[in-house]
Every structure is written in C-alpha cells, then in structure tokens.
C-alpha atoms as a PDB file:
ATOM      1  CA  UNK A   1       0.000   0.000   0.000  1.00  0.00           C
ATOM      2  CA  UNK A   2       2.886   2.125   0.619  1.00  0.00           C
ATOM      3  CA  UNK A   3       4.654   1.809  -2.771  1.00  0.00           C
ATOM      4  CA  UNK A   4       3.948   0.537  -6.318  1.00  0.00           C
ATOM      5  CA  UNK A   5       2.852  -2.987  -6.271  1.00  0.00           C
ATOM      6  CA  UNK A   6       3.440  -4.929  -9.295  1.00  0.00           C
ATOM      7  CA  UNK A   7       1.396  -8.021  -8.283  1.00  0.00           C
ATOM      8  CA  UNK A   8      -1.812  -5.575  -8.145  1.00  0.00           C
ATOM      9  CA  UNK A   9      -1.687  -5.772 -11.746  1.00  0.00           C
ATOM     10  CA  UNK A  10      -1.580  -9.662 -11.377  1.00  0.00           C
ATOM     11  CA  UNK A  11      -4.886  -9.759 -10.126  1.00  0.00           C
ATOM     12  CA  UNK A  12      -6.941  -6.757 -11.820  1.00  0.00           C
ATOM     13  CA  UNK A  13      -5.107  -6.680 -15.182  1.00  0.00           C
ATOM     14  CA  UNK A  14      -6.572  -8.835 -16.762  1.00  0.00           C
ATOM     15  CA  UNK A  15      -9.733  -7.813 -16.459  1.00  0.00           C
ATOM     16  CA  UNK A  16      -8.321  -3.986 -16.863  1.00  0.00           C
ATOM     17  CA  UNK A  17      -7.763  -4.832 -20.493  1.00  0.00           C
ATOM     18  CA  UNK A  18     -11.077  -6.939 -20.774  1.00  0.00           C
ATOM     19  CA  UNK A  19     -12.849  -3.422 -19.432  1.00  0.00           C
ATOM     20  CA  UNK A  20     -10.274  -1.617 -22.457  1.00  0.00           C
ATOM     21  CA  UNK A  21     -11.473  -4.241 -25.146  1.00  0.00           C
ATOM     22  CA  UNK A  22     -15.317  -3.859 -23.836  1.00  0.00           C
ATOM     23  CA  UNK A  23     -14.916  -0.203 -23.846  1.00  0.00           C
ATOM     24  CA  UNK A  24     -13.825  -0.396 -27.581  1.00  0.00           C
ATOM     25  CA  UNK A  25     -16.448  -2.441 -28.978  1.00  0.00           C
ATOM     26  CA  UNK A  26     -19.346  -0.444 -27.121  1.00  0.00           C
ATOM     27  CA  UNK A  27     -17.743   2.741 -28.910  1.00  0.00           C
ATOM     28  CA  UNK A  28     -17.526   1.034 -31.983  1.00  0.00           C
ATOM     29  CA  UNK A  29     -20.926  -0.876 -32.407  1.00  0.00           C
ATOM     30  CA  UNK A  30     -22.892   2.455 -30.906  1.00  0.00           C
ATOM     31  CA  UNK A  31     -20.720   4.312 -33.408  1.00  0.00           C
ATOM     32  CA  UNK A  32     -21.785   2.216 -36.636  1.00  0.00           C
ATOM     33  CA  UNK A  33     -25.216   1.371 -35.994  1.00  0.00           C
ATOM     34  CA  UNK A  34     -25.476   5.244 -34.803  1.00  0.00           C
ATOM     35  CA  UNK A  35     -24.889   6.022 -38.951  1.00  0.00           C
ATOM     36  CA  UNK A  36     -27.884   3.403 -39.812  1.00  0.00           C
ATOM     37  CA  UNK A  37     -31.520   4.393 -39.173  1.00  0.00           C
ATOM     38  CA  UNK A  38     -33.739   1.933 -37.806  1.00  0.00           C
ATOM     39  CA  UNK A  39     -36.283   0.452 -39.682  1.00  0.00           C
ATOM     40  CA  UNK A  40     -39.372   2.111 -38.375  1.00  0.00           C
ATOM     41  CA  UNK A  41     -38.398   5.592 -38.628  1.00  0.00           C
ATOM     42  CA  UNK A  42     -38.922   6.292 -35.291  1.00  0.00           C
ATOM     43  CA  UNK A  43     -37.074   8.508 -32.873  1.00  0.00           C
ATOM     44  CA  UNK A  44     -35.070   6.857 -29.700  1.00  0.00           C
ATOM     45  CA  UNK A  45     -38.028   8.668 -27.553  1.00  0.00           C
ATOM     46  CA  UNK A  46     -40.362   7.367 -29.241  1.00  0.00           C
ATOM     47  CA  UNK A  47     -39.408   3.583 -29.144  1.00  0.00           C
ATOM     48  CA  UNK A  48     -38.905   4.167 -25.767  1.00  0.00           C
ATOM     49  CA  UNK A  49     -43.185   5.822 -25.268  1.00  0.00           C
ATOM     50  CA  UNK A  50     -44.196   2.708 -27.504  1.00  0.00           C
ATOM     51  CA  UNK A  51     -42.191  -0.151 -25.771  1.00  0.00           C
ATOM     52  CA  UNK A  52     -43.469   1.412 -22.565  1.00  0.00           C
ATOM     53  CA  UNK A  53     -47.389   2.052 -23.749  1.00  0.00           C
ATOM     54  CA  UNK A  54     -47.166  -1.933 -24.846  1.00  0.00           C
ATOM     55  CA  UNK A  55     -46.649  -3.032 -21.349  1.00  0.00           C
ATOM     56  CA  UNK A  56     -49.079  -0.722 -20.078  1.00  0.00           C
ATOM     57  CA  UNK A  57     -46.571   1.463 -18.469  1.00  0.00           C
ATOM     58  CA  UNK A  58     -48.401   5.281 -19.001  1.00  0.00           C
ATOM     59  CA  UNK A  59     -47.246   6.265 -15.956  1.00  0.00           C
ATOM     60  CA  UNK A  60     -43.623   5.908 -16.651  1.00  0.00           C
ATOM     61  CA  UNK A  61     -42.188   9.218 -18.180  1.00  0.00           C
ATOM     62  CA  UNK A  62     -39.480   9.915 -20.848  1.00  0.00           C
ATOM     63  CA  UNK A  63     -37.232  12.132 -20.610  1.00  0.00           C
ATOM     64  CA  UNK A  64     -34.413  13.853 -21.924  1.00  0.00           C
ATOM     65  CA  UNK A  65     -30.866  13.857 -19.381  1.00  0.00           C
ATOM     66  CA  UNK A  66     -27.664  15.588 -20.526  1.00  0.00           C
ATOM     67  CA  UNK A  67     -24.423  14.061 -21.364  1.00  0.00           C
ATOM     68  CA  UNK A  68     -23.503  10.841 -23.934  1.00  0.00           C
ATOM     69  CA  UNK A  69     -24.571   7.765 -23.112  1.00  0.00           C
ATOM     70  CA  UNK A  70     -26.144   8.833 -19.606  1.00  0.00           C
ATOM     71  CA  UNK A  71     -29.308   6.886 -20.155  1.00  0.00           C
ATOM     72  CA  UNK A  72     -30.960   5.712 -17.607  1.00  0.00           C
ATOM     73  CA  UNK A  73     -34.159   4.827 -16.035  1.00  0.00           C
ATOM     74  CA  UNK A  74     -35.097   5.799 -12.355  1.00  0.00           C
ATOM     75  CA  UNK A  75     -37.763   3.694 -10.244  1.00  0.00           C
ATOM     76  CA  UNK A  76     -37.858   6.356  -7.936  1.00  0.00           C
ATOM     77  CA  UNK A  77     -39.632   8.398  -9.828  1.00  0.00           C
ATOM     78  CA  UNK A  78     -40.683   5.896 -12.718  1.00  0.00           C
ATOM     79  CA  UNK A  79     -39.024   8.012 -14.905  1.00  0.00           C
ATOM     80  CA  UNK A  80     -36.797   6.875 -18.428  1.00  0.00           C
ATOM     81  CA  UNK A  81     -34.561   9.475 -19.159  1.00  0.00           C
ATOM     82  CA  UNK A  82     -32.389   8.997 -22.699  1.00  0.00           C
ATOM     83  CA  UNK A  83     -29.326  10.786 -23.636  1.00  0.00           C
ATOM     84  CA  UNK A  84     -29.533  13.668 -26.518  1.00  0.00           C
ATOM     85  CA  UNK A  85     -27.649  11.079 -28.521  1.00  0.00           C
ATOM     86  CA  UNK A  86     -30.896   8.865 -27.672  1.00  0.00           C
ATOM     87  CA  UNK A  87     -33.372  10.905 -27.474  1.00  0.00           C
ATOM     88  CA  UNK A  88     -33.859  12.563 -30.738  1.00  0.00           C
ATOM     89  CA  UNK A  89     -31.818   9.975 -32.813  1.00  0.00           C
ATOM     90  CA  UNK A  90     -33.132   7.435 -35.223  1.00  0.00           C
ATOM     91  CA  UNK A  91     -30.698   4.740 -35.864  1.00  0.00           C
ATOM     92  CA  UNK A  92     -30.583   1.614 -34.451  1.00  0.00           C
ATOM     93  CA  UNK A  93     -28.191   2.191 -31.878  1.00  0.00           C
ATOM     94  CA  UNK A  94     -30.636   4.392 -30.453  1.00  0.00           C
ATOM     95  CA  UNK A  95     -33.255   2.119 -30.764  1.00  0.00           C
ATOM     96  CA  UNK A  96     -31.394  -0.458 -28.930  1.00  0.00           C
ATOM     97  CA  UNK A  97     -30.168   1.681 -25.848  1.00  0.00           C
ATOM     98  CA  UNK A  98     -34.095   3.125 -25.890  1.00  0.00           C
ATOM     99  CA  UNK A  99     -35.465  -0.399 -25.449  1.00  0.00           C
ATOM    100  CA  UNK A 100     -32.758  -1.512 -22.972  1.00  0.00           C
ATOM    101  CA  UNK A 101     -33.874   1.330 -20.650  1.00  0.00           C
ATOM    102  CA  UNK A 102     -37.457   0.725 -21.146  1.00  0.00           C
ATOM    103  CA  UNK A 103     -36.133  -2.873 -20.622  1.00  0.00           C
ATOM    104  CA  UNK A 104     -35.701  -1.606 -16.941  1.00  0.00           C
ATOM    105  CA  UNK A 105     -39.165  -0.032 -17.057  1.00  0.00           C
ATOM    106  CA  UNK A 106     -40.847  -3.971 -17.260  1.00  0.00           C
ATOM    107  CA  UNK A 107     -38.495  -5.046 -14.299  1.00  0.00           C
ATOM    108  CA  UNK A 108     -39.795  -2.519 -12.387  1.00  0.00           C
ATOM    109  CA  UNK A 109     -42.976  -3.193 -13.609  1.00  0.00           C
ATOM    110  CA  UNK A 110     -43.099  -7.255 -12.671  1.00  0.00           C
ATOM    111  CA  UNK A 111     -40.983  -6.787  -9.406  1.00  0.00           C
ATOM    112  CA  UNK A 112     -37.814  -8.168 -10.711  1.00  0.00           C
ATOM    113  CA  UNK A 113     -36.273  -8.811  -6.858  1.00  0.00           C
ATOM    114  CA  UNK A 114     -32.100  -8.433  -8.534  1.00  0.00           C
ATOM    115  CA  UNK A 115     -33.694  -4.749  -9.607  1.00  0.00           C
ATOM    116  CA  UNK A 116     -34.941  -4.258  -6.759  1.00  0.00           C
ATOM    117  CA  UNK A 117     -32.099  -5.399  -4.422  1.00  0.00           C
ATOM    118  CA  UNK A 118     -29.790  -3.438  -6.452  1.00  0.00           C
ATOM    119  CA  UNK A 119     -31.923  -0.142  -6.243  1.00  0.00           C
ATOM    120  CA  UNK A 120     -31.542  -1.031  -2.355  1.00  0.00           C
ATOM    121  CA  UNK A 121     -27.910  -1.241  -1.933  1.00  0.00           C
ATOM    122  CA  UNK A 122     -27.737   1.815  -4.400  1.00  0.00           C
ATOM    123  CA  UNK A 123     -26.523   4.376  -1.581  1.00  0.00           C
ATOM    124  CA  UNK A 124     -24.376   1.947   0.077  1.00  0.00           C
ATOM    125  CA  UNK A 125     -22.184   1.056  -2.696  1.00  0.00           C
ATOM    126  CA  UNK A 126     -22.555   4.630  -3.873  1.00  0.00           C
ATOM    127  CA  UNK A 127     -20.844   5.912  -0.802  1.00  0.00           C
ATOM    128  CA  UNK A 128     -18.516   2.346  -0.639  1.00  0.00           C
ATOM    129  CA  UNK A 129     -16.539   3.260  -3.851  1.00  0.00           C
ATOM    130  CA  UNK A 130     -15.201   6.193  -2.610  1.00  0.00           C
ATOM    131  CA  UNK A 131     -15.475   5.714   1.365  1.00  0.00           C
ATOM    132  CA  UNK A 132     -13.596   2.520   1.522  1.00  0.00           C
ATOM    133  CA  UNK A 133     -10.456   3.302  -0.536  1.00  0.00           C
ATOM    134  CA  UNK A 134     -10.039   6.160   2.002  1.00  0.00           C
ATOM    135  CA  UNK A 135     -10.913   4.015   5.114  1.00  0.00           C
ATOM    136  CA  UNK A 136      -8.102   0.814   3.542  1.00  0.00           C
ATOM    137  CA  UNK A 137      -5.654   3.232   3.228  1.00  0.00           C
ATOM    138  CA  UNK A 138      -5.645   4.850   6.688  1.00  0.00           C
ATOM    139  CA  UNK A 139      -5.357   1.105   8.007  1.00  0.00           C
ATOM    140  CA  UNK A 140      -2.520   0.032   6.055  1.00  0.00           C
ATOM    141  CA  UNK A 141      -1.135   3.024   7.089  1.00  0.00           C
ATOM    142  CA  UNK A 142      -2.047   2.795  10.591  1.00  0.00           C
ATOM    143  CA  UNK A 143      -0.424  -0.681  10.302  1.00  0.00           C
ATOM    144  CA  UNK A 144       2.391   0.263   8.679  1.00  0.00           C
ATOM    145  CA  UNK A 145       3.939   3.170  10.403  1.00  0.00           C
ATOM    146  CA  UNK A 146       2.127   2.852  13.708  1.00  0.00           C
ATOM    147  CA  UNK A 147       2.314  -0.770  14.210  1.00  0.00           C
ATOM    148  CA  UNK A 148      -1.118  -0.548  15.529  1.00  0.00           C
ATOM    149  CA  UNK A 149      -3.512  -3.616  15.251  1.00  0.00           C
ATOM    150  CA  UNK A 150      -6.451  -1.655  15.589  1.00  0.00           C
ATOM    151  CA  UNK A 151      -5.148  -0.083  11.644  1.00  0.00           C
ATOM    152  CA  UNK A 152      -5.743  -3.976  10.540  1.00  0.00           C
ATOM    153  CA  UNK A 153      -9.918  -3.752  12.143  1.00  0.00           C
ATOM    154  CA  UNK A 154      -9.681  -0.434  10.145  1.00  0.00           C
ATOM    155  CA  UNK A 155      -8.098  -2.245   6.984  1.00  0.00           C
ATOM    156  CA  UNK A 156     -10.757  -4.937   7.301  1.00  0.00           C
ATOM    157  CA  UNK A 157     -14.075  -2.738   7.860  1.00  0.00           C
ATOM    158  CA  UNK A 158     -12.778  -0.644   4.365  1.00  0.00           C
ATOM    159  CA  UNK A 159     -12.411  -4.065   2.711  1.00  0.00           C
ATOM    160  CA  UNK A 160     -15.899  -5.005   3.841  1.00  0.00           C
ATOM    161  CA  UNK A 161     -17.471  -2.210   2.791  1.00  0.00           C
ATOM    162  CA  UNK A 162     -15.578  -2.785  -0.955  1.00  0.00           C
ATOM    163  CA  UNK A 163     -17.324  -5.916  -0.379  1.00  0.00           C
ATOM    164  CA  UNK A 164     -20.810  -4.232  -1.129  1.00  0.00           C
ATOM    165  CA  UNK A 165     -19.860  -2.376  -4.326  1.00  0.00           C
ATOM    166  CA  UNK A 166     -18.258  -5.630  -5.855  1.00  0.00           C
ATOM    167  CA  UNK A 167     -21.889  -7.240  -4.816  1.00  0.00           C
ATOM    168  CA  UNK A 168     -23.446  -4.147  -6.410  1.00  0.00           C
ATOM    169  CA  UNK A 169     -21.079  -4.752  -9.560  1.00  0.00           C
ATOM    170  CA  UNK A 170     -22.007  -8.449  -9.577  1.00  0.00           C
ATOM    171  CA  UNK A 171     -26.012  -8.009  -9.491  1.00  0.00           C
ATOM    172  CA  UNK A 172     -25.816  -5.572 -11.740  1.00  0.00           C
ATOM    173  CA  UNK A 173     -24.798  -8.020 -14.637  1.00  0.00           C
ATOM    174  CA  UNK A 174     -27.473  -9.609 -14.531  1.00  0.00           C
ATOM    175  CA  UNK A 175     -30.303  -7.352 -14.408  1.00  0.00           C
ATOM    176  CA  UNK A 176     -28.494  -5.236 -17.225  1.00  0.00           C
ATOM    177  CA  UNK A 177     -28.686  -8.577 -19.334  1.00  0.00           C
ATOM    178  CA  UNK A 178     -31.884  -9.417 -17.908  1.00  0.00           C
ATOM    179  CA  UNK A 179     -32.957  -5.870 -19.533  1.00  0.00           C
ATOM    180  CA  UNK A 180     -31.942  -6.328 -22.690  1.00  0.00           C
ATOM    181  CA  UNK A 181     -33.480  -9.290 -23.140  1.00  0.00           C
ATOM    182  CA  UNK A 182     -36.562  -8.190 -22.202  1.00  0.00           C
ATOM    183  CA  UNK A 183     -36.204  -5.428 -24.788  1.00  0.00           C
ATOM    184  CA  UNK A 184     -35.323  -7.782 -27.583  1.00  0.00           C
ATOM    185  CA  UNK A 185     -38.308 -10.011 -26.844  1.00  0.00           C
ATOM    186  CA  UNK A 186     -40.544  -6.957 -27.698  1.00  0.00           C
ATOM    187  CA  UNK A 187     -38.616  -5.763 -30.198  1.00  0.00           C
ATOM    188  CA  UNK A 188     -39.092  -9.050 -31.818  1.00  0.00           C
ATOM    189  CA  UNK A 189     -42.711  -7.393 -32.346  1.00  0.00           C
ATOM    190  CA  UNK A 190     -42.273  -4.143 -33.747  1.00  0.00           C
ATOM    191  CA  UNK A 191     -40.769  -2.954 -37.539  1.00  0.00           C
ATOM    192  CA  UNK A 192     -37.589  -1.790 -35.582  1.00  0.00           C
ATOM    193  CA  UNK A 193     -36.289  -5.906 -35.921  1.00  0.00           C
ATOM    194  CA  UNK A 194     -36.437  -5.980 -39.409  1.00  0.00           C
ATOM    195  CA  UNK A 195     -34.291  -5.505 -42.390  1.00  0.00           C
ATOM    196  CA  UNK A 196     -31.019  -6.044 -40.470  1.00  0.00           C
ATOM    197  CA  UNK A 197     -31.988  -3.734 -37.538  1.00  0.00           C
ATOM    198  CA  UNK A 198     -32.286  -6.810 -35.177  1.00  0.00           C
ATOM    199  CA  UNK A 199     -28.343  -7.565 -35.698  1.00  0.00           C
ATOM    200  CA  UNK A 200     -27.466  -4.082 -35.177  1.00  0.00           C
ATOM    201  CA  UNK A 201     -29.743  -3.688 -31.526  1.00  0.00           C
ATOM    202  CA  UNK A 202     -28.183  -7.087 -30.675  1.00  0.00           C
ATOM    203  CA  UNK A 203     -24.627  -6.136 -31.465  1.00  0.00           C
ATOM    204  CA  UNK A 204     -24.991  -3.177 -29.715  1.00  0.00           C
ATOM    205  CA  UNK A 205     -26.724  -4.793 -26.348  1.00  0.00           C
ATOM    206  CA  UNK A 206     -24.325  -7.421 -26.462  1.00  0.00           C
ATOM    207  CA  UNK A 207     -20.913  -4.981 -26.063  1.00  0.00           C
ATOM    208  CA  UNK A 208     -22.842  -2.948 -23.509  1.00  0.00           C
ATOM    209  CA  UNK A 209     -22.967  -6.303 -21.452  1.00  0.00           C
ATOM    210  CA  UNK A 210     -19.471  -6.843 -22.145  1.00  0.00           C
ATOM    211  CA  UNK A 211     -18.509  -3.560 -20.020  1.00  0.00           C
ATOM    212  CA  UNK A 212     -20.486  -5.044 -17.260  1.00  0.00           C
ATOM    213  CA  UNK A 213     -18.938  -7.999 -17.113  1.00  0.00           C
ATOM    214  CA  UNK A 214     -16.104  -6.426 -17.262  1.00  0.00           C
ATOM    215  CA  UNK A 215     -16.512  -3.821 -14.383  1.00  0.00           C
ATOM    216  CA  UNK A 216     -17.626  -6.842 -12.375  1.00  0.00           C
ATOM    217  CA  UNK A 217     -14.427  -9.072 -12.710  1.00  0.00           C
ATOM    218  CA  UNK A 218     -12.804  -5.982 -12.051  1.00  0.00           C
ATOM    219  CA  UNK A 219     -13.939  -4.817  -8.580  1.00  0.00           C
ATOM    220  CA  UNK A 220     -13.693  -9.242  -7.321  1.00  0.00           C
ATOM    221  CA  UNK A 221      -9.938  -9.264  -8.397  1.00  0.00           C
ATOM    222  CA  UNK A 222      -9.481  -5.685  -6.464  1.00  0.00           C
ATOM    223  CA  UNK A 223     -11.348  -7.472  -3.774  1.00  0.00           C
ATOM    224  CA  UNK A 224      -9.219 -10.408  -3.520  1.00  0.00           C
ATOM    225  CA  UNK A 225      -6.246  -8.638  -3.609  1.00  0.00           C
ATOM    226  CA  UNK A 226      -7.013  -6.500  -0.746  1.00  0.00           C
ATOM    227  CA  UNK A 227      -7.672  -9.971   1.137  1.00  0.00           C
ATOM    228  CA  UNK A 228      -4.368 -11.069   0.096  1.00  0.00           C
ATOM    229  CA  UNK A 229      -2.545  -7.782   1.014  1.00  0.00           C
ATOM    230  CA  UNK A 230      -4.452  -7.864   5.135  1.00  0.00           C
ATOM    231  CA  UNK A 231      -3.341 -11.611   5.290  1.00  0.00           C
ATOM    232  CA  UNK A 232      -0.091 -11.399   3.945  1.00  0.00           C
ATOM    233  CA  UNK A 233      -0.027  -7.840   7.254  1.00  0.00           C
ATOM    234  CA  UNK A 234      -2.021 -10.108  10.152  1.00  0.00           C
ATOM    235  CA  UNK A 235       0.732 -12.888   9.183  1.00  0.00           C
ATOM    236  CA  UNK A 236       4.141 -10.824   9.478  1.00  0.00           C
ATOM    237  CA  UNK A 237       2.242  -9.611  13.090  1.00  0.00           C
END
C-alpha cells in the first residue's frame, strides 16, 4: 500500500484490459449502428413511449438527461430518461439503448427482486466506492507506520465495505442482461427488428454487457487482492 505494487496488476489486469477491449467495442458498435436508421423511422423517444405504452406502463415518463450515453431509467420516480444522442436519434443504436432502458421499465414493472435489491444497496455502494479506498488506506497506514492492530480492524471494515460495491457490480450483470433481453423479446414485435436492424440492436446490447462484465471481474480481483494484502499484514504480526 505504501509503494507501487506490481502483483496488483496480477490480479486486476486482466480484467483492466477486458474493461479496455469492452470499452472499444461499445464505442464502436454504438458508433456504426449510430450512422444506420432503424427500420421504423422512429425517434429513440419514441421507441422508448411505444415499448413502454405496450406493457401498459403510461405512468412511466421519458425524458431527456444531458451528457452521452447517460441513459438511464429511475424507479424512484418511474421516470426513463435517454441521452440527446438517444433521445432525438433514429438509428438503431438508439433504438437499442431506448429499449434496454425501457427494458428496466418492465423489471420494475413485474418486481424483478435483482432490480430491486440493487436499487436497495444503491446508496451503500454509492458511498462504498469512494469511502472505503479512504478508510483501507488509513489502516494500512495505521499498520504500517504505527504498528497498531487496531489499523488492521480499520483495513478490514474498508475491505468489507468494498465488499458491497463488488456485490453491487455483480447483481448488476445480470439485471443489465436481464434488460436487454426483455427489450429484444418486444422488439421481436415491432418494424424496428427488421431488415437487419435486429443484428445491429443485438450487437450493440451485447458490447454494452461486455462492459459489465467487465466492471464486475474488475472490482472481485481488487477485492481479492485486498484480502491477500491484510493476510499477507495479520501474518508478518
């Protein structure tokens, strides 16, 4: 903790680059099927209103947010709210991240518990990815220069409350894939499938998973190495 640790990069590295490559193909696949309009002529917005109507879901507004690639959909409020690269656009990439949001919508909407329980833990992990780097370090610290075993209880409480945003990280996978199958199942319905439009939505779902995945396998290694790191302290004691 105290100087630059190679074997850090032995555990999250790999999945470092896997978050690189994911990152890549999300750019790329929103950034070719963003030049191709969908089928149906319709606006991100309003795949989004019709998805939603569909399911019965008038009381769920749609709205737009600021910022690329910010969409979103709040249970709180029961609101959908799609970037301005969304909102207005009518390509298929649009399409697809409209109907993966509204995807969200139908969780909501049925009581899917992993949406749910991650909408729960929301604040926790929120104020976990910040909190407990700040709250590891002062242990090892504590443990380093002072000697002082109550820096390990320290070291351990940060690493614990890591713990909850890796479990927000790993129920997050699959209620994002959850989503988007959900939105290609009523897709499956509507002009926006057809005339290659299907393959684009799918490509494009499909690399937004990847990141995911990614930023899952990411915060476990991180996890396990800070295990590793307060055994390899509580042994040398």
């Amino acid at each position: 903790m105290l100087h630059f640790d190679w074997s850090y990069f032995i555990y999250v590295g790999p999945f470092m680059l896997l978050s690189l490559w994911a990152s890549w193909q999300v750019k790329r696949a929103f950034s070719k099927w963003d030049q191709v309009p969908n089928s149906s002529g319709y606006s991100g917005a309003d795949i989004a209103r019709k998805i939603l109507d569909s399911q019965g879901l008038f009381n769920v507004k749609v709205e737009r947010v600021a910022g690329q690639l910010t969409d979103h959909y709040d249970p709180g409020s029961k609101t959908l709210r799609l970037s301005d690269a969304t909102h207005d656009s009518r390509s298929v990439a649009a399409a697809g991240v409209a109907a993966h949001e509204a995807g969200h919508a139908i969780q909501d909407q049925v009581k899917y518990p992993m949406l749910a329980f991650r909408s729960a833990i929301v604040p926790l992990a929120g104020f976990g990815s910040t909190a407990s780097w700040i709250i590891i370090t002062a242990g090892f610290l504590m443990m380093s220069f002072l000697k002082s075993t109550f820096g390990y209880y320290i070291a351990v409480g940060g690493v614990a409350l890591f713990a909850v945003v890796v479990l927000f990280q790993l129920v997050t996978v699959p209620v994002e894939i959850d989503a988007s199958n959900r939105a290609k199942k009523v897709l499956q319905g509507m002009a926006i499938t057809q005339t290659g439009s299907g393959t684009g939505v799918n490509e494009v779902l499909n690399a937004a998973a990847w990141t995911y995945v990614a930023a899952a396998g990411t915060a476990i290694a991180t996890l396990l190495y800070y295990a590793i790191q307060l055994a390899g302290f509580r042994s040398r004691d």
